[in-house]
Protein backbone atom coordinates (compact mmCIF):
# COMPACT_ATOMS: atom_id res chain seq x y z
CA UNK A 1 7.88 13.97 -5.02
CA UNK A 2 9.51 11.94 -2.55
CA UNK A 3 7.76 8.68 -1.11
CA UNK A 4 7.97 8.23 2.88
CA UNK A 5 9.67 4.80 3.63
CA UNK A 6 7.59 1.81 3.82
CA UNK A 7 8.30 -0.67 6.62
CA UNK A 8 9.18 -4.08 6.07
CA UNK A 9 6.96 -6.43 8.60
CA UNK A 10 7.52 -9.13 11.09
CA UNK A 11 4.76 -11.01 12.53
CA UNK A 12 5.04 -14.79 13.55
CA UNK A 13 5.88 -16.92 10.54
CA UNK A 14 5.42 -14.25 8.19
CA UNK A 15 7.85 -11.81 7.14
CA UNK A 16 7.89 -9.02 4.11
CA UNK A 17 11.09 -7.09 3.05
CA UNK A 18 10.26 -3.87 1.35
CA UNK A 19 12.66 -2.43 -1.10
CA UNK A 20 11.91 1.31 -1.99
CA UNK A 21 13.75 2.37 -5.13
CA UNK A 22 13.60 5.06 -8.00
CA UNK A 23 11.99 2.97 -10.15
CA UNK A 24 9.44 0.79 -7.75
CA UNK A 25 8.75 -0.96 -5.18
CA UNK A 26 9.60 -4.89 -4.63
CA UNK A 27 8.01 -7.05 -2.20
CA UNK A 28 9.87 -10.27 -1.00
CA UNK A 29 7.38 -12.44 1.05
CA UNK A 30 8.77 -15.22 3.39
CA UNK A 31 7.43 -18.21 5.69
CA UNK A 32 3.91 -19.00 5.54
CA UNK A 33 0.76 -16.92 5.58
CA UNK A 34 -1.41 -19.04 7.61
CA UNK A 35 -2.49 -17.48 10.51
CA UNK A 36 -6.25 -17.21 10.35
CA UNK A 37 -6.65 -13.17 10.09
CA UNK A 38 -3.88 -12.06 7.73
CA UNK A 39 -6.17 -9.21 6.64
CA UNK A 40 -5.18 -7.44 9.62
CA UNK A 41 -1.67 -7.95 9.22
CA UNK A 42 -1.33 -7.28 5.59
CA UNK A 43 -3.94 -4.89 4.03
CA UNK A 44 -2.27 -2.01 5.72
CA UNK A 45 1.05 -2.82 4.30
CA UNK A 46 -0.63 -3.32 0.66
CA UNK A 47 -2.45 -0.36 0.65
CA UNK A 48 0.18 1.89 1.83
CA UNK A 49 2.65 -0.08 -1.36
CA UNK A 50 -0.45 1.32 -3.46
CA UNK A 51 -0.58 4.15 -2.73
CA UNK A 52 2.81 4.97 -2.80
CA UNK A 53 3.20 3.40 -6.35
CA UNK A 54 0.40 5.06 -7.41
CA UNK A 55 1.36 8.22 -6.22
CA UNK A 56 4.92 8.07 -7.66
CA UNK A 57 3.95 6.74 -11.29
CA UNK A 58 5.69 3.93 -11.01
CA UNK A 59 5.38 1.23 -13.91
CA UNK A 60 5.35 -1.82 -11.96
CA UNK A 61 5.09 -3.36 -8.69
CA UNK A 62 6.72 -6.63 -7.64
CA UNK A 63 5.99 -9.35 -5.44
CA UNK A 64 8.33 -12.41 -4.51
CA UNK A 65 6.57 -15.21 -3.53
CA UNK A 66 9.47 -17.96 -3.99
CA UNK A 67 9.82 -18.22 -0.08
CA UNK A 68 6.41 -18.21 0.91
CA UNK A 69 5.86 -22.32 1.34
CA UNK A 70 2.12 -22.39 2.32
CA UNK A 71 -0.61 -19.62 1.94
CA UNK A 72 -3.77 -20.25 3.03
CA UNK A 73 -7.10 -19.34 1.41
CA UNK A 74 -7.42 -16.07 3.54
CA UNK A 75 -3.85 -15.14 2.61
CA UNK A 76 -4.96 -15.37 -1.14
CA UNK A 77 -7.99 -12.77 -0.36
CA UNK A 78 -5.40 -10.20 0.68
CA UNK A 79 -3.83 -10.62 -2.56
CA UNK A 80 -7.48 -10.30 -4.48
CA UNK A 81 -8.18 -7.73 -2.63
CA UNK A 82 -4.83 -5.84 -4.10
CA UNK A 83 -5.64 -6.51 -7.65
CA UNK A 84 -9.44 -5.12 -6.90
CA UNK A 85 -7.47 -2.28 -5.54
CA UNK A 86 -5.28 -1.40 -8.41
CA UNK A 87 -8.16 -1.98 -10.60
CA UNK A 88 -10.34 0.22 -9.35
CA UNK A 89 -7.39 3.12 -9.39
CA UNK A 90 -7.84 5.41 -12.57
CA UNK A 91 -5.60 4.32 -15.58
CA UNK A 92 -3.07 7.40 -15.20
CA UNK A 93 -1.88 6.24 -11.77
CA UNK A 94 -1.97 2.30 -12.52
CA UNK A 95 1.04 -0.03 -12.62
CA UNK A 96 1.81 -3.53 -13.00
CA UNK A 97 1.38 -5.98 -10.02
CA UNK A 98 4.56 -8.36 -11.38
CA UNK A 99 4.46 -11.37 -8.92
CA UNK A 100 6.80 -14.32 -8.96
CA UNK A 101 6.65 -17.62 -7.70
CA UNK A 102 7.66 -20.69 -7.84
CA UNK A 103 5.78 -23.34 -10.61
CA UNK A 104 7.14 -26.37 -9.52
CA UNK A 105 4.40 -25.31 -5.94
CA UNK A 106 1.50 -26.72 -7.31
CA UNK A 107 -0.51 -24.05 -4.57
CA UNK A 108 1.84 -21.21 -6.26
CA UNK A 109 0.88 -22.51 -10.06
CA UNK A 110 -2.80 -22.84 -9.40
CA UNK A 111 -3.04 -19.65 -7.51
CA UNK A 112 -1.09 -17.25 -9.43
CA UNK A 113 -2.82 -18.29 -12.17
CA UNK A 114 -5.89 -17.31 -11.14
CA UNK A 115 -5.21 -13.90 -9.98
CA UNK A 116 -3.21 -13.16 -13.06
CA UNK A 117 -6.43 -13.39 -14.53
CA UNK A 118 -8.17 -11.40 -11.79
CA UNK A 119 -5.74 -8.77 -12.57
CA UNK A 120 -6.32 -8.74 -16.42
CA UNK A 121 -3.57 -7.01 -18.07
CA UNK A 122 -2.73 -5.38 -14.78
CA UNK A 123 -0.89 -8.67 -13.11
CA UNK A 124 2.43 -10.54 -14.95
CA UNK A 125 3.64 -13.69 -13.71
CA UNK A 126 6.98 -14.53 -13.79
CA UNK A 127 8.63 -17.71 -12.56
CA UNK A 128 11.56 -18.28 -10.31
């Protein structure tokens, strides 16, 4: 089964690479997610990355947040609203969110933290 390409976006201070390979999809996040309805800009991105990893079978997702310098509180309900996502996907077609940041950030430490535990068993941290 072959997955249609998946844009990378561009939007203001906010840009997202998108690296398609045989094995999964990586994320690399840059700038700052502060603009006051990143909803909008995101979710559709997100969901089709879900679907798309879901559909595949692929084992894990990954997210780089190491050049992301700010994200605001609305920017970290896009990325709850992933993990609700994935768990609310059947087992079969889950995969691990892997999302990396920086820990020296204390926004990054504190906030990956949290959703790592949001995600359960379906989130891994790794540092930069």
């Amino acid at each position: 089964m072959s997955t249609q390409a998946i844009e990378s976006l561009e939007s203001g201070k906010i840009r997202v690479d998108v690296d398609t390979r045989a094995d999964g999809i990586t994320l690399t996040f840059h700038g700052d997610i502060d603009i006051r309805d990143p909803i909008a800009l995101l979710d559709p991105l997100l969901e089709q990355v879900h679907d798309a990893a879901s559909a595949q079978g692929f084992a894990t997702v990954t997210a780089d947040f190491t050049d992301v310098a700010y994200m605001n509180s609305a920017g970290i309900k896009v990325l709850a609203g992933w993990i609700r996502r994935l768990r609310r996907t059947e087992s079969g077609s889950r995969y691990v969110l892997k999302m990396i940041y920086v820990p020296n950030l204390t926004w990054q430490a504190t906030t990956f933290r949290v959703l790592e535990r949001l995600g359960q068993s379906m989130v891994a941290l790794e540092t930069a």
